[in-house]
PDB file of N, CA and C in Angstrom:
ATOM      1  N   UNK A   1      -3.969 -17.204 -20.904  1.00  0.00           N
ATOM      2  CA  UNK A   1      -4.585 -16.991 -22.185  1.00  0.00           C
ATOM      3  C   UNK A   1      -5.223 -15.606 -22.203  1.00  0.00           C
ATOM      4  N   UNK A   2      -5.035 -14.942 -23.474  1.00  0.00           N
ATOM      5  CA  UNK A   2      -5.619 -13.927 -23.336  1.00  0.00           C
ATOM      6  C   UNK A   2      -7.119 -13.718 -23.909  1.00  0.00           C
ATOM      7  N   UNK A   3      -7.715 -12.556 -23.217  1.00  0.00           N
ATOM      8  CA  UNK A   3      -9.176 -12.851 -23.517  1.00  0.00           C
ATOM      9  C   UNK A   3      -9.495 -11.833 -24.273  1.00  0.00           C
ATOM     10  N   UNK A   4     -10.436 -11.841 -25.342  1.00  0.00           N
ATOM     11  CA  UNK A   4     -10.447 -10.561 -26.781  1.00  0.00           C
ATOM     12  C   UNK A   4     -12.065 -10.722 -26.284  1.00  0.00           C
ATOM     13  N   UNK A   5     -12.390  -8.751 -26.219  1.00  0.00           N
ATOM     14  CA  UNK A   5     -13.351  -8.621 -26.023  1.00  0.00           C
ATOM     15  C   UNK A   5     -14.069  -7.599 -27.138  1.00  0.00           C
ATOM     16  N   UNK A   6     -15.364  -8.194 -27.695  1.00  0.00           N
ATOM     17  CA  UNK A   6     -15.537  -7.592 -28.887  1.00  0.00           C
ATOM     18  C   UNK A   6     -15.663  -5.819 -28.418  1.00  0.00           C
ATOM     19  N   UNK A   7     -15.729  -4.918 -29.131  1.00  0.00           N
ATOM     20  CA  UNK A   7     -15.837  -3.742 -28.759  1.00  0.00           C
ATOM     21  C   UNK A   7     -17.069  -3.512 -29.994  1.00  0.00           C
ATOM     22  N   UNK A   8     -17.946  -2.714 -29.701  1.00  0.00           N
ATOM     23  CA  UNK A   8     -18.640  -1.606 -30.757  1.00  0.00           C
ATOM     24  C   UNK A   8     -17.703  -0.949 -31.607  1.00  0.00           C
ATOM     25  N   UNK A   9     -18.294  -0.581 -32.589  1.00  0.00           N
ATOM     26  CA  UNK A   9     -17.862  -0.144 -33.686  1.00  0.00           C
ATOM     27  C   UNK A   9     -18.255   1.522 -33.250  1.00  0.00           C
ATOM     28  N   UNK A  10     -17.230   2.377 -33.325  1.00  0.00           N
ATOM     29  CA  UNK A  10     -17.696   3.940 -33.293  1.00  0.00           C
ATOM     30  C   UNK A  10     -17.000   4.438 -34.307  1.00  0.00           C
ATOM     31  N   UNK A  11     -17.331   5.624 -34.903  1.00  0.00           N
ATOM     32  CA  UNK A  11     -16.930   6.378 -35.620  1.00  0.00           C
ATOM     33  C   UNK A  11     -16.145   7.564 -35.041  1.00  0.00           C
ATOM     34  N   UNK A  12     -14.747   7.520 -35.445  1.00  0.00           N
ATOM     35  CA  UNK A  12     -13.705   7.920 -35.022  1.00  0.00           C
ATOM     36  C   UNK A  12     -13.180   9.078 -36.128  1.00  0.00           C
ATOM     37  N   UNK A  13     -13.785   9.304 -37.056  1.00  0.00           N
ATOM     38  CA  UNK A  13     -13.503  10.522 -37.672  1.00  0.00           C
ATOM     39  C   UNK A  13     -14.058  10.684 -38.865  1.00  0.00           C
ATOM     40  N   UNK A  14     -14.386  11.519 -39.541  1.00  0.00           N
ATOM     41  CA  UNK A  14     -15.178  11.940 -40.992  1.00  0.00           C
ATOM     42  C   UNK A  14     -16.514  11.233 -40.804  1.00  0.00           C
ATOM     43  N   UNK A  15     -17.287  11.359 -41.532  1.00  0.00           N
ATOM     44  CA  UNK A  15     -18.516  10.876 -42.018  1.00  0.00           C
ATOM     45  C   UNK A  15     -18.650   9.242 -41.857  1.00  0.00           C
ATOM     46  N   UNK A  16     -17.641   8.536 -42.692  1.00  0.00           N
ATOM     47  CA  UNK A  16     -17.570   7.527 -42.632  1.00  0.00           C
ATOM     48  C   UNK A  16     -17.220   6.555 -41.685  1.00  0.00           C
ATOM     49  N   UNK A  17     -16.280   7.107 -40.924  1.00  0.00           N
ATOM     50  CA  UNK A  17     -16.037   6.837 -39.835  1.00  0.00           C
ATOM     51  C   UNK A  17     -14.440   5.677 -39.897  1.00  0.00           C
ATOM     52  N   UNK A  18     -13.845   5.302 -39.069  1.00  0.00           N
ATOM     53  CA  UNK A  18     -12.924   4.390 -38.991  1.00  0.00           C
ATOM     54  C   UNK A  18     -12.886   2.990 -38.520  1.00  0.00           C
ATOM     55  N   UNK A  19     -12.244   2.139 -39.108  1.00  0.00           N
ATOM     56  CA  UNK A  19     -12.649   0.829 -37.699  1.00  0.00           C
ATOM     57  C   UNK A  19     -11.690   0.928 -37.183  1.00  0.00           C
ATOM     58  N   UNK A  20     -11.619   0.369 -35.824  1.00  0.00           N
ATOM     59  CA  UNK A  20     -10.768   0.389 -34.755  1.00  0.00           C
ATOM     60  C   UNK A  20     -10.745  -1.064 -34.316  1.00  0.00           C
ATOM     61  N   UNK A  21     -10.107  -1.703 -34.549  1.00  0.00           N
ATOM     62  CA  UNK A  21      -9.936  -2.897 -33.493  1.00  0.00           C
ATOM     63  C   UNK A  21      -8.472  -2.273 -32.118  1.00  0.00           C
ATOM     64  N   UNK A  22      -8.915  -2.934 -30.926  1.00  0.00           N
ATOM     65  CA  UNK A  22      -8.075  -3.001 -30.349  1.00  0.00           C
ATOM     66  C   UNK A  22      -7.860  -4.153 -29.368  1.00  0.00           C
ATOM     67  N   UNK A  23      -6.608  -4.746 -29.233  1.00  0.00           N
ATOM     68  CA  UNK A  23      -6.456  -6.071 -28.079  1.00  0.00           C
ATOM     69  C   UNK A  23      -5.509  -5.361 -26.540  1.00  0.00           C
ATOM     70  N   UNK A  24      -6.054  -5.977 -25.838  1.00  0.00           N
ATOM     71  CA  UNK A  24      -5.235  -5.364 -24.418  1.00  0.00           C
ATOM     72  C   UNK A  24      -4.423  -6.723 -24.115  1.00  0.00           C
ATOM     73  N   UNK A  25      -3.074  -6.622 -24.134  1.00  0.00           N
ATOM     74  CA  UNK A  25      -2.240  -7.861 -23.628  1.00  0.00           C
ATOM     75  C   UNK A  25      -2.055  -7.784 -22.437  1.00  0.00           C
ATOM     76  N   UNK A  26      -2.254  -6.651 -21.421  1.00  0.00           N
ATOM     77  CA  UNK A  26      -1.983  -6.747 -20.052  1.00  0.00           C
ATOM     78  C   UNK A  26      -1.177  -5.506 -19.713  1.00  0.00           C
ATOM     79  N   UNK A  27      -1.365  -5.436 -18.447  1.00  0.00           N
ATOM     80  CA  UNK A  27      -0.374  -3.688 -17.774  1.00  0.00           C
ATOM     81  C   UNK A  27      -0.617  -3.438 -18.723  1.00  0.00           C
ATOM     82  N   UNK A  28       0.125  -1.909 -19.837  1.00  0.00           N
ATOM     83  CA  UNK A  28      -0.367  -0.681 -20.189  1.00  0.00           C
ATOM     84  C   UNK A  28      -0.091  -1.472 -21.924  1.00  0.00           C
ATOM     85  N   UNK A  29       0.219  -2.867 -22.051  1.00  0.00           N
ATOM     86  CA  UNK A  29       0.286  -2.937 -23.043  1.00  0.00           C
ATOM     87  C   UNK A  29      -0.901  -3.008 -24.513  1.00  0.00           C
ATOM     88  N   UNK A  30      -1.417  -2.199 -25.369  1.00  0.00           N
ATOM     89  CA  UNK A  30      -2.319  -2.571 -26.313  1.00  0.00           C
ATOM     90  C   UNK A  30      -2.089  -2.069 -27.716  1.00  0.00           C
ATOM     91  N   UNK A  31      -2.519  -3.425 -28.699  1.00  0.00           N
ATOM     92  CA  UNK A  31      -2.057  -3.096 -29.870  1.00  0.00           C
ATOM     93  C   UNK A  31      -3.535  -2.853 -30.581  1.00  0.00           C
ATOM     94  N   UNK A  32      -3.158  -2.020 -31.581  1.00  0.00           N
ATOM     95  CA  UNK A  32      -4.742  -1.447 -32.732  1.00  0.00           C
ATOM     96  C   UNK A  32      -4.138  -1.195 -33.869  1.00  0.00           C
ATOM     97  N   UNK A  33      -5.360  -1.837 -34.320  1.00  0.00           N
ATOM     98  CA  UNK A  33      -5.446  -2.140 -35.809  1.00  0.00           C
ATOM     99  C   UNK A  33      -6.271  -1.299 -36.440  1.00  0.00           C
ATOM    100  N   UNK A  34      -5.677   0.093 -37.486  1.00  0.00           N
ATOM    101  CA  UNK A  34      -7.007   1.182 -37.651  1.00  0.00           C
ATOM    102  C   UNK A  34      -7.263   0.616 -39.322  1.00  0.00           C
ATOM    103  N   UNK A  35      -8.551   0.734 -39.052  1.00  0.00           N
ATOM    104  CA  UNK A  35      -9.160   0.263 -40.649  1.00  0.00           C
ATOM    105  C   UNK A  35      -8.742  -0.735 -41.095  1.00  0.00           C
ATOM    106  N   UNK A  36      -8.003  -1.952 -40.682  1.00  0.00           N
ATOM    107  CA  UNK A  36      -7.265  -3.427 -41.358  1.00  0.00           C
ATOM    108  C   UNK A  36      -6.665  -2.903 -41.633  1.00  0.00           C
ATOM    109  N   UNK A  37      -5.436  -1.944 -41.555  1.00  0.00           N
ATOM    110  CA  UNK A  37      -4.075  -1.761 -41.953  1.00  0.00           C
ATOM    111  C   UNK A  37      -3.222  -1.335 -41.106  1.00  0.00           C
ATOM    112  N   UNK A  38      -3.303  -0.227 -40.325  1.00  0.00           N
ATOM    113  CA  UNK A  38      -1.985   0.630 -39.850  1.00  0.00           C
ATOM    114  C   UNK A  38      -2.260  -0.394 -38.329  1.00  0.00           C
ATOM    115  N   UNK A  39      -1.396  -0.592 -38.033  1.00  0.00           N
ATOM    116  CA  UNK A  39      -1.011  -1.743 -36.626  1.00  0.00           C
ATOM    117  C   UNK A  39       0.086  -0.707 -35.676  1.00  0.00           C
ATOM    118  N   UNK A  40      -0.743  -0.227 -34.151  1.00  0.00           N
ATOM    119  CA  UNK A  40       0.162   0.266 -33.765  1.00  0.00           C
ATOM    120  C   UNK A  40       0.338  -0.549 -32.396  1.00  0.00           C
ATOM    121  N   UNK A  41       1.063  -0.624 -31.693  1.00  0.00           N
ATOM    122  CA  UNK A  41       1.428  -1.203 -30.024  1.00  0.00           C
ATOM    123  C   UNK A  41       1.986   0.136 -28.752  1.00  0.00           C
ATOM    124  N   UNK A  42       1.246  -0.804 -27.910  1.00  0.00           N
ATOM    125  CA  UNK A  42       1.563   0.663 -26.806  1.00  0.00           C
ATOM    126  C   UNK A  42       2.425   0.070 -25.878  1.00  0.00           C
ATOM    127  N   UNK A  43       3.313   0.378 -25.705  1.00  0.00           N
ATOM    128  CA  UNK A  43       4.488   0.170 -23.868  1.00  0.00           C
ATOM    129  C   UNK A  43       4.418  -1.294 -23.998  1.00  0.00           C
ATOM    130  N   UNK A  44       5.065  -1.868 -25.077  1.00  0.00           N
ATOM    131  CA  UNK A  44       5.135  -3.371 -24.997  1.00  0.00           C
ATOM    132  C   UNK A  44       6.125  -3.616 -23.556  1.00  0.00           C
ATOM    133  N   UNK A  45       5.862  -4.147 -22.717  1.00  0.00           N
ATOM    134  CA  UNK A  45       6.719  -4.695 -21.793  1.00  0.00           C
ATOM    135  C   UNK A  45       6.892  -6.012 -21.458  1.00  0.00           C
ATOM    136  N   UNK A  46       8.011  -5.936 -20.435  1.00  0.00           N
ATOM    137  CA  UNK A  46       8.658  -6.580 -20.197  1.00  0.00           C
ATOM    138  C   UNK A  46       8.120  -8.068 -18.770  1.00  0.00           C
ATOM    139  N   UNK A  47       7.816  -9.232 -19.122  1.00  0.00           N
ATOM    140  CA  UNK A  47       6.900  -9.792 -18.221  1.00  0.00           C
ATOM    141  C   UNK A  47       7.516 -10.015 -17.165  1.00  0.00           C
ATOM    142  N   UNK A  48       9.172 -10.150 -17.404  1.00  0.00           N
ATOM    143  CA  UNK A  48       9.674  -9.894 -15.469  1.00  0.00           C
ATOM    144  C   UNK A  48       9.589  -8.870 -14.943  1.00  0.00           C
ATOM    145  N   UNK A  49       8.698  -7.649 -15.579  1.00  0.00           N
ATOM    146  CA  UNK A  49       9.073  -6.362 -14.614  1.00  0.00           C
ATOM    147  C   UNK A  49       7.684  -6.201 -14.147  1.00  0.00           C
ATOM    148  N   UNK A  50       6.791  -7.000 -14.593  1.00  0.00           N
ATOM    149  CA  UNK A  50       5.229  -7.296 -14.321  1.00  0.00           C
ATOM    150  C   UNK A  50       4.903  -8.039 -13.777  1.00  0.00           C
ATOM    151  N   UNK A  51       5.664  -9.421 -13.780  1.00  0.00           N
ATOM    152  CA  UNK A  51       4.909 -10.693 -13.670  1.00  0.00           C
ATOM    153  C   UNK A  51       3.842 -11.374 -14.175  1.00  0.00           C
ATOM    154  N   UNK A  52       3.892 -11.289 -15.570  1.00  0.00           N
ATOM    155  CA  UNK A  52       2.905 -11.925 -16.035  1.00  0.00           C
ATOM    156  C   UNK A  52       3.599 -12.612 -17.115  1.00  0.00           C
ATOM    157  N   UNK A  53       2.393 -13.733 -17.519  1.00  0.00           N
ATOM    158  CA  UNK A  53       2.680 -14.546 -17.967  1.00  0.00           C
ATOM    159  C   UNK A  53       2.738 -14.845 -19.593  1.00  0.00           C
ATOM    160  N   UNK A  54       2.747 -13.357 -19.819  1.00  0.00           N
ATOM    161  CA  UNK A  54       2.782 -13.561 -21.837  1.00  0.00           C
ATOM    162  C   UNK A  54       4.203 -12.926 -22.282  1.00  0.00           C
ATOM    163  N   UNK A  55       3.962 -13.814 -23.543  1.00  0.00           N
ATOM    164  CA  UNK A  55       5.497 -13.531 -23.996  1.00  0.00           C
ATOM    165  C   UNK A  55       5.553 -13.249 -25.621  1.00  0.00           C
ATOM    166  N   UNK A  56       6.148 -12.671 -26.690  1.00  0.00           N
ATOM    167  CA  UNK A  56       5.847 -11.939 -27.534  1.00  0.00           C
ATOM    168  C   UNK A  56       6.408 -13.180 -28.475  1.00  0.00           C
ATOM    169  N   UNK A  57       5.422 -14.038 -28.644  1.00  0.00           N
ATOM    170  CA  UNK A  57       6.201 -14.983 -29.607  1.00  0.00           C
ATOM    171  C   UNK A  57       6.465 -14.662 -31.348  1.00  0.00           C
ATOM    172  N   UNK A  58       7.593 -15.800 -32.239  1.00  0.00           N
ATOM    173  CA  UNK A  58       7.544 -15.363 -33.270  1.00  0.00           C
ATOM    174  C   UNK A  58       6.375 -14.258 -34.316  1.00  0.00           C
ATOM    175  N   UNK A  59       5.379 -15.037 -34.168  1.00  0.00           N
ATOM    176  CA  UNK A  59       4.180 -14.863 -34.928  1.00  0.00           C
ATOM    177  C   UNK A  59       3.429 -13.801 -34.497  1.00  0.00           C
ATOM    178  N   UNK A  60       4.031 -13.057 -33.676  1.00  0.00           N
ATOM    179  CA  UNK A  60       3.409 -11.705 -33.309  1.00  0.00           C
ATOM    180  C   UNK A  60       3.117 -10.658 -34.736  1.00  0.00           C
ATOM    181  N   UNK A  61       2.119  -9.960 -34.344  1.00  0.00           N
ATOM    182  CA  UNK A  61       1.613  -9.272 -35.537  1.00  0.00           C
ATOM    183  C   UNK A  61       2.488  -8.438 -35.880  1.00  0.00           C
ATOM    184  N   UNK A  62       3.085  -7.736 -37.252  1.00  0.00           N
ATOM    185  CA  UNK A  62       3.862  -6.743 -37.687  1.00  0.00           C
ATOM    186  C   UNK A  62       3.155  -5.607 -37.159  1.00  0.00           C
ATOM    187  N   UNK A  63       4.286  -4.493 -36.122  1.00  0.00           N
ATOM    188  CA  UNK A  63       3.572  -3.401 -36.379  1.00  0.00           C
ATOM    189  C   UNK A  63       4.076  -2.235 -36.783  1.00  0.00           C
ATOM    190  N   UNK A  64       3.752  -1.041 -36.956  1.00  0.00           N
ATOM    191  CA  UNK A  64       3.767  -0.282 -37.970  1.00  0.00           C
ATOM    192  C   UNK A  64       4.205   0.698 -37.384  1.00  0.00           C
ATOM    193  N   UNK A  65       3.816   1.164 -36.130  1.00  0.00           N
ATOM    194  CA  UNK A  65       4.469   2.174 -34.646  1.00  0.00           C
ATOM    195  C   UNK A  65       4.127   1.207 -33.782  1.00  0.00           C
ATOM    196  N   UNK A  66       5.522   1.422 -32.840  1.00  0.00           N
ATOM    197  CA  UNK A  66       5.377   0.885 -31.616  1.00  0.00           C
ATOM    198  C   UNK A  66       6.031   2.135 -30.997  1.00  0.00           C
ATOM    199  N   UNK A  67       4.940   2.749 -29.749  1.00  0.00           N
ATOM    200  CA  UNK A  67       4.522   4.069 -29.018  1.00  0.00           C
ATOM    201  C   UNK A  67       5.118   3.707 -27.371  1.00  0.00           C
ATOM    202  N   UNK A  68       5.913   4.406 -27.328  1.00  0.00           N
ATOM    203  CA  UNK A  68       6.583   3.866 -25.758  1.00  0.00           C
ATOM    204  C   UNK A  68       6.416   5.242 -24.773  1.00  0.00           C
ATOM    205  N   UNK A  69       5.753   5.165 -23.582  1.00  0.00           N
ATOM    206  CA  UNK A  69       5.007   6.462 -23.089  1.00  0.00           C
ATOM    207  C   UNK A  69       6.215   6.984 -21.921  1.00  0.00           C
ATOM    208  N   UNK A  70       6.833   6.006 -21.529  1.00  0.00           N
ATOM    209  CA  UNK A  70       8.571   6.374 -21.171  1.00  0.00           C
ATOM    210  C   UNK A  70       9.048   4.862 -20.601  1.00  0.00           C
ATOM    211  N   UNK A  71      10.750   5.487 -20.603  1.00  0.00           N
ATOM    212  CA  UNK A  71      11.264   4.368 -20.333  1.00  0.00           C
ATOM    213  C   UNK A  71      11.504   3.635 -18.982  1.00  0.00           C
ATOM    214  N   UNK A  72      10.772   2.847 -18.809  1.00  0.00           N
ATOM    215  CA  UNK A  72      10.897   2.052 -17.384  1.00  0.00           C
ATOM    216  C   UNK A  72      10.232   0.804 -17.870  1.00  0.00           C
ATOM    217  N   UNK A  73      11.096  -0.291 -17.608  1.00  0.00           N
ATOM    218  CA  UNK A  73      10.497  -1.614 -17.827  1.00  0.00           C
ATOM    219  C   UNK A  73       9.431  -2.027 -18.563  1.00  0.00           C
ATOM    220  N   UNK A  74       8.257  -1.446 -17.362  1.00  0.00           N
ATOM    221  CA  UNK A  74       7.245  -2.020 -17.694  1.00  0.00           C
ATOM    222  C   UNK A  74       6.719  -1.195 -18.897  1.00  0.00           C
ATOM    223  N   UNK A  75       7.166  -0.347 -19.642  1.00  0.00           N
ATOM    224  CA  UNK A  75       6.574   0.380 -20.480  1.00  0.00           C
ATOM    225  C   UNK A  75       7.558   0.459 -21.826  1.00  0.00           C
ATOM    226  N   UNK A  76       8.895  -0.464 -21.829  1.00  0.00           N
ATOM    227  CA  UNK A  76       9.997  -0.197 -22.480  1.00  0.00           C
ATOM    228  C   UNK A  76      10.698  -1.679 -22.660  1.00  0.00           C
ATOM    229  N   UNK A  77       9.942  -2.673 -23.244  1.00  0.00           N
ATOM    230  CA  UNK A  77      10.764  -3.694 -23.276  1.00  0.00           C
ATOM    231  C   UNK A  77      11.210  -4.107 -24.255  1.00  0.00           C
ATOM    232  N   UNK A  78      13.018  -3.877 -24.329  1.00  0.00           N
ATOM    233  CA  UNK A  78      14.352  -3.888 -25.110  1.00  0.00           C
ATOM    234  C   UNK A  78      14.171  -5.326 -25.719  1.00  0.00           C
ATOM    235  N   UNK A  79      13.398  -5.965 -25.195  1.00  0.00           N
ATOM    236  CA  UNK A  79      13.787  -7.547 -25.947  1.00  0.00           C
ATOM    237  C   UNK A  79      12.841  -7.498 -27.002  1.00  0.00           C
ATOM    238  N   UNK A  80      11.776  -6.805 -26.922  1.00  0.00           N
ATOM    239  CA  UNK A  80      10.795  -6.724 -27.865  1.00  0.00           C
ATOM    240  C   UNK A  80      11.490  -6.020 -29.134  1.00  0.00           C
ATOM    241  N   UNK A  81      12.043  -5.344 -28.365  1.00  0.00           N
ATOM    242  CA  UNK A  81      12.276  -3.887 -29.894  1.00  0.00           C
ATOM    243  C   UNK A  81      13.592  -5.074 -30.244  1.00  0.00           C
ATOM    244  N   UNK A  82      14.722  -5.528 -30.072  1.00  0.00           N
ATOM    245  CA  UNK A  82      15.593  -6.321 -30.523  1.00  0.00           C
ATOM    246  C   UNK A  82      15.142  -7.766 -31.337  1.00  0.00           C
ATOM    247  N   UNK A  83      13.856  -8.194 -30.745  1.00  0.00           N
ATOM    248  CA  UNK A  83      13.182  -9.444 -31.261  1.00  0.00           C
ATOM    249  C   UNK A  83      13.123  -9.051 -32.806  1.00  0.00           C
ATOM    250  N   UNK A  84      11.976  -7.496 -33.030  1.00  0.00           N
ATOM    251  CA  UNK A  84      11.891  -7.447 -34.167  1.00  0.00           C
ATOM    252  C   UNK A  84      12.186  -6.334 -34.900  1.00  0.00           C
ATOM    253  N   UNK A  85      13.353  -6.364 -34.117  1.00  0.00           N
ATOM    254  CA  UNK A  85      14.520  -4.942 -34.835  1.00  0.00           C
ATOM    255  C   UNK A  85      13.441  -3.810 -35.490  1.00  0.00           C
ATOM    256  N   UNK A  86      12.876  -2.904 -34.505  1.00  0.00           N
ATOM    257  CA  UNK A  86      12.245  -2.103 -34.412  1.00  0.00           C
ATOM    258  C   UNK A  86      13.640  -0.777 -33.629  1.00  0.00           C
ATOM    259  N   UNK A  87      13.551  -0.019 -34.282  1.00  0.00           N
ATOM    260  CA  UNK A  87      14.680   1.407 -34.086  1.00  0.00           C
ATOM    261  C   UNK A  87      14.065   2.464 -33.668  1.00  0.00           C
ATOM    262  N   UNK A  88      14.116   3.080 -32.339  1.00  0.00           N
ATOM    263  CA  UNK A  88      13.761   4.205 -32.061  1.00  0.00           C
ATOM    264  C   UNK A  88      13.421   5.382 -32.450  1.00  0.00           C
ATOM    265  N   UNK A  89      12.504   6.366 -32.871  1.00  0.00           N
ATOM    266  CA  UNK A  89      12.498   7.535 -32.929  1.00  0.00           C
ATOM    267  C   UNK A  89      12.058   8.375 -32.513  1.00  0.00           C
ATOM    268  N   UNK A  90      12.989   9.192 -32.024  1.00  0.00           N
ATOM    269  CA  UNK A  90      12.570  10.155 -31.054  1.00  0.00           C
ATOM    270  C   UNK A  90      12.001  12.108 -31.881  1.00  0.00           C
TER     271      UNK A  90
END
């Protein structure tokens, strides 16, 4: 199970500042949510190249960029981007 840890609120740019949520799923993977809208994910991977025990079910959140820091397994997992036909751009 994964565990969500509240974070402080900082101000991340202009006056007003931004909200930031962010969740850590494990190894380098984390998705953020800026201001309740733009949803991005980092190095979704792959849990046989980790060993761990989460898996990207239907109901996973839409996201908006998914940011891959290079390709090796654990930082590049093809089943994810095929799950929800997400297309590369380089």
């Amino acid at each position: 199970m994964l565990k969500i840890r509240k974070i402080q609120k900082k101000s991340v740019g202009g006056e007003k500042g931004a909200e930031v949520k962010i969740v850590w799923f494990g190894h380098a993977t984390f998705f953020a949510k800026l201001d309740n809208k733009t949803t991005i994910l980092f190095d979704p991977y792959d849990k046989n190249a980790c060993g761990s025990s989460f898996t990207y079910s239907d109901n996973f959140p839409k996201c908006d960029i998914v940011l891959i820091s290079h390709n090796h397994r654990d930082h590049s997992f093809r089943d994810f981007k095929k799950k929800f036909g997400y297309q590369p751009v380089i």
